[in-house]
C-alpha atoms as a PDB file:
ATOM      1  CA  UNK A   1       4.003   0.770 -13.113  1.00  0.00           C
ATOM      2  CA  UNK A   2       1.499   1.966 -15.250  1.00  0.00           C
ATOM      3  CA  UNK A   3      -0.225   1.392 -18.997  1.00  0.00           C
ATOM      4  CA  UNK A   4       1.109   3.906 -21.222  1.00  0.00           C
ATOM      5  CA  UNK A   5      -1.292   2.417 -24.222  1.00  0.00           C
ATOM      6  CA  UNK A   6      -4.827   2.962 -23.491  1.00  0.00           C
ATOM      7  CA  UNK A   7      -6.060   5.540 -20.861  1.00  0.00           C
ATOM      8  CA  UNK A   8      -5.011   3.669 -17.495  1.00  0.00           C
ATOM      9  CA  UNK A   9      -2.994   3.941 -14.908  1.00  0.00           C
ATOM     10  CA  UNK A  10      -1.793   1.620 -12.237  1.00  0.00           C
ATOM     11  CA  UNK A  11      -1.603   3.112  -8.788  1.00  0.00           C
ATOM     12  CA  UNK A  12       2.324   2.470  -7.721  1.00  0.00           C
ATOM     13  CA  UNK A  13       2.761   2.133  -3.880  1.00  0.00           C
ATOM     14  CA  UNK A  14       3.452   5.172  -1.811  1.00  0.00           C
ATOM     15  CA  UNK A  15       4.627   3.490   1.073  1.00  0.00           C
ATOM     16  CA  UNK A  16       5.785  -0.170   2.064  1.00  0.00           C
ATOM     17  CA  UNK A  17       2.981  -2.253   4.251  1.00  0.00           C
ATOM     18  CA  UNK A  18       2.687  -1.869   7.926  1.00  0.00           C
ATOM     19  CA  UNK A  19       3.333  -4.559  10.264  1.00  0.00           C
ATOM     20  CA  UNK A  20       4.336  -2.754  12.989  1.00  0.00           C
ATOM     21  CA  UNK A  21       5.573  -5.810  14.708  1.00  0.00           C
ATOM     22  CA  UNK A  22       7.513  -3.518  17.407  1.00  0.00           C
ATOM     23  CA  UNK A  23       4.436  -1.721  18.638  1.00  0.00           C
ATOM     24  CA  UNK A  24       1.854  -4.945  19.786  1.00  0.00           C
ATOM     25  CA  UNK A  25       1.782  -5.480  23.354  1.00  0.00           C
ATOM     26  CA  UNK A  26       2.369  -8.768  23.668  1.00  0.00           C
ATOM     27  CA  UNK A  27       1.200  -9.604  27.283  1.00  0.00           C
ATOM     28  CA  UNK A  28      -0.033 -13.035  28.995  1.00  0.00           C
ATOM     29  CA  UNK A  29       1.351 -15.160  31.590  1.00  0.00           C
ATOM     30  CA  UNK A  30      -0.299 -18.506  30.797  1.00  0.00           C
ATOM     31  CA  UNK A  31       0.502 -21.542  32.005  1.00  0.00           C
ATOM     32  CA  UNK A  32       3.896 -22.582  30.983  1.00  0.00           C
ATOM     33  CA  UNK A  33       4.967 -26.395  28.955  1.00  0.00           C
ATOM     34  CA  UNK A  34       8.057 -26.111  28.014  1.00  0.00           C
ATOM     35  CA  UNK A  35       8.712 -22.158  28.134  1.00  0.00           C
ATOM     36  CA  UNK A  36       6.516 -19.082  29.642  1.00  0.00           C
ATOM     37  CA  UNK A  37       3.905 -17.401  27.563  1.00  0.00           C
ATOM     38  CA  UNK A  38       5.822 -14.408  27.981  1.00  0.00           C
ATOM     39  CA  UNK A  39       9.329 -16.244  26.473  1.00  0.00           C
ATOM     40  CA  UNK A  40       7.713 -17.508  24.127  1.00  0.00           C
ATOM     41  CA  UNK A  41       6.523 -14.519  22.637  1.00  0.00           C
ATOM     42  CA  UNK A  42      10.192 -12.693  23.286  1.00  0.00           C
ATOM     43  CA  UNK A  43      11.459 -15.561  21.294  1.00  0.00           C
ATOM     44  CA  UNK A  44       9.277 -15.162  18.149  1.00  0.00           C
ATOM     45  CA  UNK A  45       9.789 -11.812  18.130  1.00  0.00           C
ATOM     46  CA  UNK A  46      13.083 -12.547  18.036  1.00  0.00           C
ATOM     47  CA  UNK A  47      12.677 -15.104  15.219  1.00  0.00           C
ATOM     48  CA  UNK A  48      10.333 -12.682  13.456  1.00  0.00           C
ATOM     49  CA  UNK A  49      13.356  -9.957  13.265  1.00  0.00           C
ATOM     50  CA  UNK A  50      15.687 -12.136  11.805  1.00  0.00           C
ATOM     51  CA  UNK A  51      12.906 -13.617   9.239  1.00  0.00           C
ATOM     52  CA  UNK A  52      12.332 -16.804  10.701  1.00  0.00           C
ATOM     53  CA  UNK A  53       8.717 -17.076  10.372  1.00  0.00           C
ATOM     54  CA  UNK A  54       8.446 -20.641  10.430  1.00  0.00           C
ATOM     55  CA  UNK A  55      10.138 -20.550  14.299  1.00  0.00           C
ATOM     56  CA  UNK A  56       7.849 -17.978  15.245  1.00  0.00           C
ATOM     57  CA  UNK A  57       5.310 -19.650  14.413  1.00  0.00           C
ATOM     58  CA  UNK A  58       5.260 -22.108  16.047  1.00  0.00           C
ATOM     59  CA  UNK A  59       5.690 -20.280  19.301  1.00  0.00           C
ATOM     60  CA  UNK A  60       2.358 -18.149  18.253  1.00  0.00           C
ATOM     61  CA  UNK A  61       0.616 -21.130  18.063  1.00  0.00           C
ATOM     62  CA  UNK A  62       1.738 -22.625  21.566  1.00  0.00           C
ATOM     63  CA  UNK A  63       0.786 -19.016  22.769  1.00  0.00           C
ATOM     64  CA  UNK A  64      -2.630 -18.958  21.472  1.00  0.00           C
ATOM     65  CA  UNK A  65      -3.385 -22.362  21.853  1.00  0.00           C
ATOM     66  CA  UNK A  66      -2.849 -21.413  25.590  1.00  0.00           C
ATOM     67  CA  UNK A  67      -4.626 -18.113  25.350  1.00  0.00           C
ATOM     68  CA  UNK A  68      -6.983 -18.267  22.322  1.00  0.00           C
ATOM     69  CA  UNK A  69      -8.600 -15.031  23.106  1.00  0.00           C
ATOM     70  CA  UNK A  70      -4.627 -13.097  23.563  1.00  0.00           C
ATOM     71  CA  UNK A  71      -5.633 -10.585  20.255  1.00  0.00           C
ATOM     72  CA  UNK A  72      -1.956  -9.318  20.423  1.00  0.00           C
ATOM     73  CA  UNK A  73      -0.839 -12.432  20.275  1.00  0.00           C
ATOM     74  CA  UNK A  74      -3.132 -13.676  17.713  1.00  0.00           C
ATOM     75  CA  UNK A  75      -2.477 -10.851  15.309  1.00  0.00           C
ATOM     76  CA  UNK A  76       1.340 -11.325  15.807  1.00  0.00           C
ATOM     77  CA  UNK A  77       0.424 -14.952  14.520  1.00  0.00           C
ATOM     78  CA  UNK A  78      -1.288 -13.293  11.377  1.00  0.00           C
ATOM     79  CA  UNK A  79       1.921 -11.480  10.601  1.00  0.00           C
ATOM     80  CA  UNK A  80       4.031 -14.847  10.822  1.00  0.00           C
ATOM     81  CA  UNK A  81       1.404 -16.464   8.657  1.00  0.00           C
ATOM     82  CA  UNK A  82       1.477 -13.851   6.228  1.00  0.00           C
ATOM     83  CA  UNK A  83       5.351 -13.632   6.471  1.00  0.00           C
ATOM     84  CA  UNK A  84       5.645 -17.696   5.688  1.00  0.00           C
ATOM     85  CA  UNK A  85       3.142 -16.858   2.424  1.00  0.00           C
ATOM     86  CA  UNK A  86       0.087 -18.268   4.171  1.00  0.00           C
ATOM     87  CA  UNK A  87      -2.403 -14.898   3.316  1.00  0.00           C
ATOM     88  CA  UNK A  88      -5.384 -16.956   3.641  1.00  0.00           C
ATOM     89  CA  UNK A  89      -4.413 -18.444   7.134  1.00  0.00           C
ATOM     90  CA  UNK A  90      -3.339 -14.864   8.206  1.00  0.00           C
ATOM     91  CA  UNK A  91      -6.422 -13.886   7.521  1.00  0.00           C
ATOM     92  CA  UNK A  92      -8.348 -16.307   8.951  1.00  0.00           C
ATOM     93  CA  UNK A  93      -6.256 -15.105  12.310  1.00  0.00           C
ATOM     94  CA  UNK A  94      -6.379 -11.812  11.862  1.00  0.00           C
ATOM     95  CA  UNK A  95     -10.026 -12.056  12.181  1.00  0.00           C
ATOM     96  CA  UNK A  96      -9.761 -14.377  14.954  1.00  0.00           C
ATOM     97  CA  UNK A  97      -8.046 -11.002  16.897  1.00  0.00           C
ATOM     98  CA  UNK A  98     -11.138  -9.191  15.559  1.00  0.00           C
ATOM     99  CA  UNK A  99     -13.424 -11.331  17.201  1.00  0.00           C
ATOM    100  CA  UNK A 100     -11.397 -11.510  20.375  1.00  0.00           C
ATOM    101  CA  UNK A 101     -10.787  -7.457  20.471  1.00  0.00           C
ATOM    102  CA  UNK A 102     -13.387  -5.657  18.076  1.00  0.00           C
ATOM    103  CA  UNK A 103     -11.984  -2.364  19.618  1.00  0.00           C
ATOM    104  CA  UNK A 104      -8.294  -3.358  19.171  1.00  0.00           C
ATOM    105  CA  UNK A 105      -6.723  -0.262  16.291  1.00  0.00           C
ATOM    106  CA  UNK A 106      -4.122  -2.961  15.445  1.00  0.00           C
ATOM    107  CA  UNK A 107      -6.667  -5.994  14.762  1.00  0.00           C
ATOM    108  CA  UNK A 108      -8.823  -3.868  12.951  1.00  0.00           C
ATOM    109  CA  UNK A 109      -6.004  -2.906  10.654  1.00  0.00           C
ATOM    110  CA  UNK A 110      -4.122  -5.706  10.360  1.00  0.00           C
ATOM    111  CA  UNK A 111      -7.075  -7.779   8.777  1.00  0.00           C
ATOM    112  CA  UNK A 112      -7.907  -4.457   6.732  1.00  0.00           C
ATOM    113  CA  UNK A 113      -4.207  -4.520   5.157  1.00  0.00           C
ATOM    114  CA  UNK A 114      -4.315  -8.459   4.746  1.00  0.00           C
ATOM    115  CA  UNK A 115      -7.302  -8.043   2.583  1.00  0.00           C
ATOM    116  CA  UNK A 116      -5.732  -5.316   0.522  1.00  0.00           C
ATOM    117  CA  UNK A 117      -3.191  -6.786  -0.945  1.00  0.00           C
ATOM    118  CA  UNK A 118      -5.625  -8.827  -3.052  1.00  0.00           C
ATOM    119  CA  UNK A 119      -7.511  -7.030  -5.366  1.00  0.00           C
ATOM    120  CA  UNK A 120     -10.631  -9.810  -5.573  1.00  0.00           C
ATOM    121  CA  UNK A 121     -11.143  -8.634  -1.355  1.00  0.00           C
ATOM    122  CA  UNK A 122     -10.026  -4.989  -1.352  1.00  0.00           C
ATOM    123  CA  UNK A 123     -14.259  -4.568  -1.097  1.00  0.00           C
ATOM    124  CA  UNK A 124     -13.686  -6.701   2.157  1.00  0.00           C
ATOM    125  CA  UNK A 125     -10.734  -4.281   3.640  1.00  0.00           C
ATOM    126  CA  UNK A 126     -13.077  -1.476   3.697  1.00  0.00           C
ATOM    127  CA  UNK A 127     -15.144  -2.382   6.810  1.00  0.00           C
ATOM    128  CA  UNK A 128     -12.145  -3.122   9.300  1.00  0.00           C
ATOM    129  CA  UNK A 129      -9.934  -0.276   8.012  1.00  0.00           C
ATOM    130  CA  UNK A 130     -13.126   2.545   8.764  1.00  0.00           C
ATOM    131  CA  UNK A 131     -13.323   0.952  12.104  1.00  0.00           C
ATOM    132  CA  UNK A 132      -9.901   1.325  12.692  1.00  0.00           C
ATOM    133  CA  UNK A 133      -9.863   4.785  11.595  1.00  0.00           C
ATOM    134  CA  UNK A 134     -13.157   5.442  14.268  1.00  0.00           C
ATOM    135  CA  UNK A 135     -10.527   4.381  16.853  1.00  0.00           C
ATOM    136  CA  UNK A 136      -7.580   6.820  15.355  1.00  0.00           C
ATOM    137  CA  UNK A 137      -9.218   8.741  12.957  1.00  0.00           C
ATOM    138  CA  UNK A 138      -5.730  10.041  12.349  1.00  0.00           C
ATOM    139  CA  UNK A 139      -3.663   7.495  11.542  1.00  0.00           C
ATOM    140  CA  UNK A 140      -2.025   7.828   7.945  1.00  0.00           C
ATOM    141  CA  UNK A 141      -1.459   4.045   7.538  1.00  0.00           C
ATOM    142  CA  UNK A 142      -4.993   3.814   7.551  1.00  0.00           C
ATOM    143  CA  UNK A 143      -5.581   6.302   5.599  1.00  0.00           C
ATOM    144  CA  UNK A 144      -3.330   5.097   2.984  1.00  0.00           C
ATOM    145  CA  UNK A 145      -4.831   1.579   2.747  1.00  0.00           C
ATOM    146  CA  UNK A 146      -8.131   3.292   2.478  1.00  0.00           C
ATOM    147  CA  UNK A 147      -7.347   5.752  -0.349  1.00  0.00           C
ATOM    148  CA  UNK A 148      -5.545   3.191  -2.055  1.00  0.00           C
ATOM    149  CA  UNK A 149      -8.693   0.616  -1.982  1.00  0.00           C
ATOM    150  CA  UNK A 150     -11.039   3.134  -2.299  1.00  0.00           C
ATOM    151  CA  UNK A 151      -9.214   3.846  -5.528  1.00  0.00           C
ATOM    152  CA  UNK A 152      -9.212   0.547  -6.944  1.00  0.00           C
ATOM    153  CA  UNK A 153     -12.187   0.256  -6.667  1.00  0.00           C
ATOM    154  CA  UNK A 154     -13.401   3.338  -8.274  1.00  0.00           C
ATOM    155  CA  UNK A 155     -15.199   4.627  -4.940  1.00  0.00           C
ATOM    156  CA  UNK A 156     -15.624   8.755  -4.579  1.00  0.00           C
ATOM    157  CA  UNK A 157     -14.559   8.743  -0.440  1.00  0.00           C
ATOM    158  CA  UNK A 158     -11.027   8.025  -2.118  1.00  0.00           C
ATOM    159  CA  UNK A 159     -10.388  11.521  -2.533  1.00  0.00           C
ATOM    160  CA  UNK A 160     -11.336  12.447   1.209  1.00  0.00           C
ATOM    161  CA  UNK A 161      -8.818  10.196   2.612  1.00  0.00           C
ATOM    162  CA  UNK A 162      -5.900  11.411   0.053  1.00  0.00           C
ATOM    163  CA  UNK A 163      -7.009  15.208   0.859  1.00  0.00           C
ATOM    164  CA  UNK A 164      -6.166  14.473   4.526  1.00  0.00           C
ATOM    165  CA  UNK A 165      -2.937  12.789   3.851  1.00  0.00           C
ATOM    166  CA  UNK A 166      -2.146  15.641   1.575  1.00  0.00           C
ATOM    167  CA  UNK A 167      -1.908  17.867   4.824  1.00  0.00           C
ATOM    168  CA  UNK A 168       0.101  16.030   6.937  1.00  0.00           C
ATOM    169  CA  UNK A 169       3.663  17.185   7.423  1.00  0.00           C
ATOM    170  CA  UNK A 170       4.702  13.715   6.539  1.00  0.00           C
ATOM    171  CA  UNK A 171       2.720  13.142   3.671  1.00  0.00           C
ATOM    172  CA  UNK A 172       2.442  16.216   1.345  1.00  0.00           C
ATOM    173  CA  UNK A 173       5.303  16.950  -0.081  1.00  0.00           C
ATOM    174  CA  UNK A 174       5.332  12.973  -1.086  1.00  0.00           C
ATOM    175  CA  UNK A 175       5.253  13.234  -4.825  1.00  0.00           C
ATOM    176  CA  UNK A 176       3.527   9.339  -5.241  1.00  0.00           C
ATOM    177  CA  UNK A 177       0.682  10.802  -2.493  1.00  0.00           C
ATOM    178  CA  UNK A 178      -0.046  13.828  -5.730  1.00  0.00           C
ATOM    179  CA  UNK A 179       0.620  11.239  -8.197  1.00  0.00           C
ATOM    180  CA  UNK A 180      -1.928   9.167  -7.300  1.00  0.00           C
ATOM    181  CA  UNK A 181      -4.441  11.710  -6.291  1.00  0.00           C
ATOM    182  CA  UNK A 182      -3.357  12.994 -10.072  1.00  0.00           C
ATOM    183  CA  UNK A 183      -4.873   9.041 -11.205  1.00  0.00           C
ATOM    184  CA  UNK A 184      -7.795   9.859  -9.158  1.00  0.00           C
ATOM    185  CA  UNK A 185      -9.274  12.575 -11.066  1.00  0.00           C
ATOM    186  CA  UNK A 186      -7.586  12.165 -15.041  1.00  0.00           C
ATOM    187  CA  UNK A 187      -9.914   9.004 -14.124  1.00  0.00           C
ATOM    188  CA  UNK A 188     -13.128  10.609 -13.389  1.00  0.00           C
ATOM    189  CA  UNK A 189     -12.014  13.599 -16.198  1.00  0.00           C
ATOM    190  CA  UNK A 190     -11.618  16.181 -13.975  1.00  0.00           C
ATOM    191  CA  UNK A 191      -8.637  17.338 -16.025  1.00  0.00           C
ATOM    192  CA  UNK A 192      -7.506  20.610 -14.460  1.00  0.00           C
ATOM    193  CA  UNK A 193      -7.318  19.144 -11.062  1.00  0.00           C
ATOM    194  CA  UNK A 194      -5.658  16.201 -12.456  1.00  0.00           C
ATOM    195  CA  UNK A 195      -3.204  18.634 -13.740  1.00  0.00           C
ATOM    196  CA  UNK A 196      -2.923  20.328 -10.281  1.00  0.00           C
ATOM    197  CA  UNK A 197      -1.833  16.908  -9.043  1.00  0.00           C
ATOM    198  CA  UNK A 198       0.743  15.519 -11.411  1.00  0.00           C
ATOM    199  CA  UNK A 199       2.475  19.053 -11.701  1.00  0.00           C
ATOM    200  CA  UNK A 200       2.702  18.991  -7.834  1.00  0.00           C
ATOM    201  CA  UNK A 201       4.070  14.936  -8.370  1.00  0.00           C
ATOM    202  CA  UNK A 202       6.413  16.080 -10.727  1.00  0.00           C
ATOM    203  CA  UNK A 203       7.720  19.150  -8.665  1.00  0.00           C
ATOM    204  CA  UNK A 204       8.522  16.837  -5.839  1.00  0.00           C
ATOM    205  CA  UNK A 205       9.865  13.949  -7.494  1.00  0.00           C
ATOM    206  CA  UNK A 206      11.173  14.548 -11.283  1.00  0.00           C
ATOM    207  CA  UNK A 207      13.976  12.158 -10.553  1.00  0.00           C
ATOM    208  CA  UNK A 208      11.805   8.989 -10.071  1.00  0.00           C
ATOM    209  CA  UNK A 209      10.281   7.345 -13.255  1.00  0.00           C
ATOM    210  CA  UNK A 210       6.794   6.151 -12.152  1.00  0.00           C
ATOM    211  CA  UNK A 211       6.250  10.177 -11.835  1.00  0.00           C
ATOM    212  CA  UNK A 212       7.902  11.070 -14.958  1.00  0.00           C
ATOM    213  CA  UNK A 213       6.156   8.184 -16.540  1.00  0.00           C
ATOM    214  CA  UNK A 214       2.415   9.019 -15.512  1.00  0.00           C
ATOM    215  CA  UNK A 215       3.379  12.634 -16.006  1.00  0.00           C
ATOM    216  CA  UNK A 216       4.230  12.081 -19.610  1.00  0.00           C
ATOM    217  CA  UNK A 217       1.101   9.353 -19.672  1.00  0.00           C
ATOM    218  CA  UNK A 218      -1.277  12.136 -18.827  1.00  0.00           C
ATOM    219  CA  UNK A 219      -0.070  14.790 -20.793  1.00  0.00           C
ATOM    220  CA  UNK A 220       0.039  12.659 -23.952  1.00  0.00           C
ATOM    221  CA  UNK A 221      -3.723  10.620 -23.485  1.00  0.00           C
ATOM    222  CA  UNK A 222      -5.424  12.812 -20.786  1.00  0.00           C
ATOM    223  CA  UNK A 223      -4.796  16.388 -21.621  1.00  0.00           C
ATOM    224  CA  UNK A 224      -4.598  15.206 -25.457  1.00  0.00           C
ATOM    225  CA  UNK A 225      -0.838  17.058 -25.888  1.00  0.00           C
ATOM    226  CA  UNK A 226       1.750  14.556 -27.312  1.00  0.00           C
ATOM    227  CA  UNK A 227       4.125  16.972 -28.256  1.00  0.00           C
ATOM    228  CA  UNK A 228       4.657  18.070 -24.583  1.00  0.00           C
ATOM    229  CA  UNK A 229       4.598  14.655 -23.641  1.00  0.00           C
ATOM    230  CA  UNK A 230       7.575  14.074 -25.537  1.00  0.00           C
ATOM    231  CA  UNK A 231       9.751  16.077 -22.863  1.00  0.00           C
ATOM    232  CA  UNK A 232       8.468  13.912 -20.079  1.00  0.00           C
ATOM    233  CA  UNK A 233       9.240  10.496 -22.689  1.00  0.00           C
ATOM    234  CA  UNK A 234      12.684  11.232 -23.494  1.00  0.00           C
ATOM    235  CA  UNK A 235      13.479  11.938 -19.676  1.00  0.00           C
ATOM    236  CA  UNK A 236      12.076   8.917 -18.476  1.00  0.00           C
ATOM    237  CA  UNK A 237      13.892   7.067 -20.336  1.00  0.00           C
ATOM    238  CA  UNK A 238      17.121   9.169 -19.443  1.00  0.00           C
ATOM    239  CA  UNK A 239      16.213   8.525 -16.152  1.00  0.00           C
ATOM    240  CA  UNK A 240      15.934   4.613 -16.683  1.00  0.00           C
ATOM    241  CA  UNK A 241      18.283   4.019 -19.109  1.00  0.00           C
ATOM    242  CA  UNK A 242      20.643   2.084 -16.477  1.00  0.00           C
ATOM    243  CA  UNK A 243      18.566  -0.261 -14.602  1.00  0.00           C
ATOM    244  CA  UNK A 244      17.779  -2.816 -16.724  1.00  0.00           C
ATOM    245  CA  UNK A 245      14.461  -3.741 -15.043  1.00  0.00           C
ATOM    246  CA  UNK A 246      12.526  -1.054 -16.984  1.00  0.00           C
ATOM    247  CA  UNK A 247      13.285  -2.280 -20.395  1.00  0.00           C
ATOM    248  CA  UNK A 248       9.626  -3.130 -20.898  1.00  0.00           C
ATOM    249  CA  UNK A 249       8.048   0.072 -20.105  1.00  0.00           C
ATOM    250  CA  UNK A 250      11.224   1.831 -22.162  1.00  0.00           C
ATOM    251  CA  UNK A 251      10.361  -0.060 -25.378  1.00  0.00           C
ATOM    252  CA  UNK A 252       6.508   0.977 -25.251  1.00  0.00           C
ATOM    253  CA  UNK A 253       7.598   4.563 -24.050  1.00  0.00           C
ATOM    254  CA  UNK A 254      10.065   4.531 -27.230  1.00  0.00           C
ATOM    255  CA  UNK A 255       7.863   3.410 -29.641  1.00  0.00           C
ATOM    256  CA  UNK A 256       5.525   6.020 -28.287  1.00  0.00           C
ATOM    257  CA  UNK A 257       7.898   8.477 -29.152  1.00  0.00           C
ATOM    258  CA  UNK A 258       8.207   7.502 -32.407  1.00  0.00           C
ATOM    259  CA  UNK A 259       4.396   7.403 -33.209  1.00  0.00           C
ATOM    260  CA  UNK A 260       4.239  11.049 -31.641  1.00  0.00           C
ATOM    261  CA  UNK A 261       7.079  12.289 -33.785  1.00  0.00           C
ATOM    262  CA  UNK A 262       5.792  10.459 -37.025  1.00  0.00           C
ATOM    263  CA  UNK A 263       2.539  12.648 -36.142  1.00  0.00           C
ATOM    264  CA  UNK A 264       4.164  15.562 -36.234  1.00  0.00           C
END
């Protein structure tokens, strides 16, 4: 989504959040009660798959009551929290892991990404997402949350972190990666790069409207030419014209056209 009055943007999402549920060791043998550490954690996983947060976690919390220093365990209790709406709680956890494993990638990020999603504590992400990038300094997740943050909150390092996603095979020929490296500099004026950028978004992805939308956005109050954003305009809302989610952003993009054409 972005503001096509004024001269902002809003950074869309280039890739779904993390959780990486399938890759944290879950290991511990503690005592048992009622069920082994180890089923326990099977079982939540289990319940975790099918979206039964609520049943997972209460396993995670026999677990870590058990073994309150089990990070694996205690960040797979983040992710239930998080996944039954508690953010604060998952938090709270996720920085329990932190404290049990400072050198743990996954802790690290996970309590980076849980800050991130709200914008009041994106300054907060930035600690525990650099050290998780000191422990896999290649790791595009982390880069991702880190550009995107970085972004938000007007920082220059954002630019470092899209440059590197911007040559990895996954990652560069992602139009919303040179879309939003596009909102980087029309932000900072740095016009002909922003140009660079949004060309390359559109050239990868002239099918999707957030592109077409911030292409015609930029064109019309960045690079101060209305009459070429009227190309991008009209196929946006060609593009758009049968969901009828974007009706919103159609209308203003509409009545842009209008103002541009009344212009001459």
């Amino acid at each position: 989504m972005i503001k096509i009055y004024g001269r902002n943007f809003k950074i869309s999402a280039i890739f779904p959040a993390v959780c990486c549920l399938g890759v944290l060791l879950l290991a511990g043998c503690g005592r048992s009660s009622s069920l082994p550490t180890q089923t326990l954690l099977n079982e939540a996983l289990k319940d975790a798959g099918g979206g039964r947060w609520e049943k997972a976690l209460v396993k995670l919390e026999i677990v870590t009551g058990r073994e309150p220093n089990n990070a694996a365990a205690l960040i797979f209790r983040a992710v239930a929290y998080e996944g039954c709406g508690k953010d604060d709680l998952a938090v709270n956890t996720a920085r329990l892991a932190v404290r049990a494993a400072p050198k743990n990638f996954q802790a690290q990020y996970t309590l980076g990404r849980l800050y991130s999603k709200d914008q009041g504590k994106m300054q907060d992400a930035i600690p525990p997402l650099l050290r998780a990038l000191e422990l896999k300094p290649d790791n595009n997740d982390t880069l991702i949350l880190l550009a995107r943050c970085s972004s938000v909150l007007k920082l220059d390092s954002a630019i470092r972190y899209y440059n590197k996603l911007a040559v990895a095979k996954n990652f560069r020929k992602r139009a919303e990666l040179w879309n939003e490296m596009g909102i980087y500099y029309a932000e900072r004026q740095q016009i002909h790069k922003a140009a660079e950028c949004f060309v390359k978004a559109y050239s990868l992805g002239a099918s999707k409207p957030l592109i077409v939308l911030n292409f015609a956005t930029f064109a019309d109050q960045y690079a101060g030419d209305p009459k070429r954003a009227l190309k991008y305009y009209r196929s946006y809302l060609k593009i758009t014209a049968p969901f009828p989610n974007f009706e919103i952003q159609r209308k203003r993009a509409e009545a842009r056209i209008k103002k541009i054409e009344a212009n001459g």
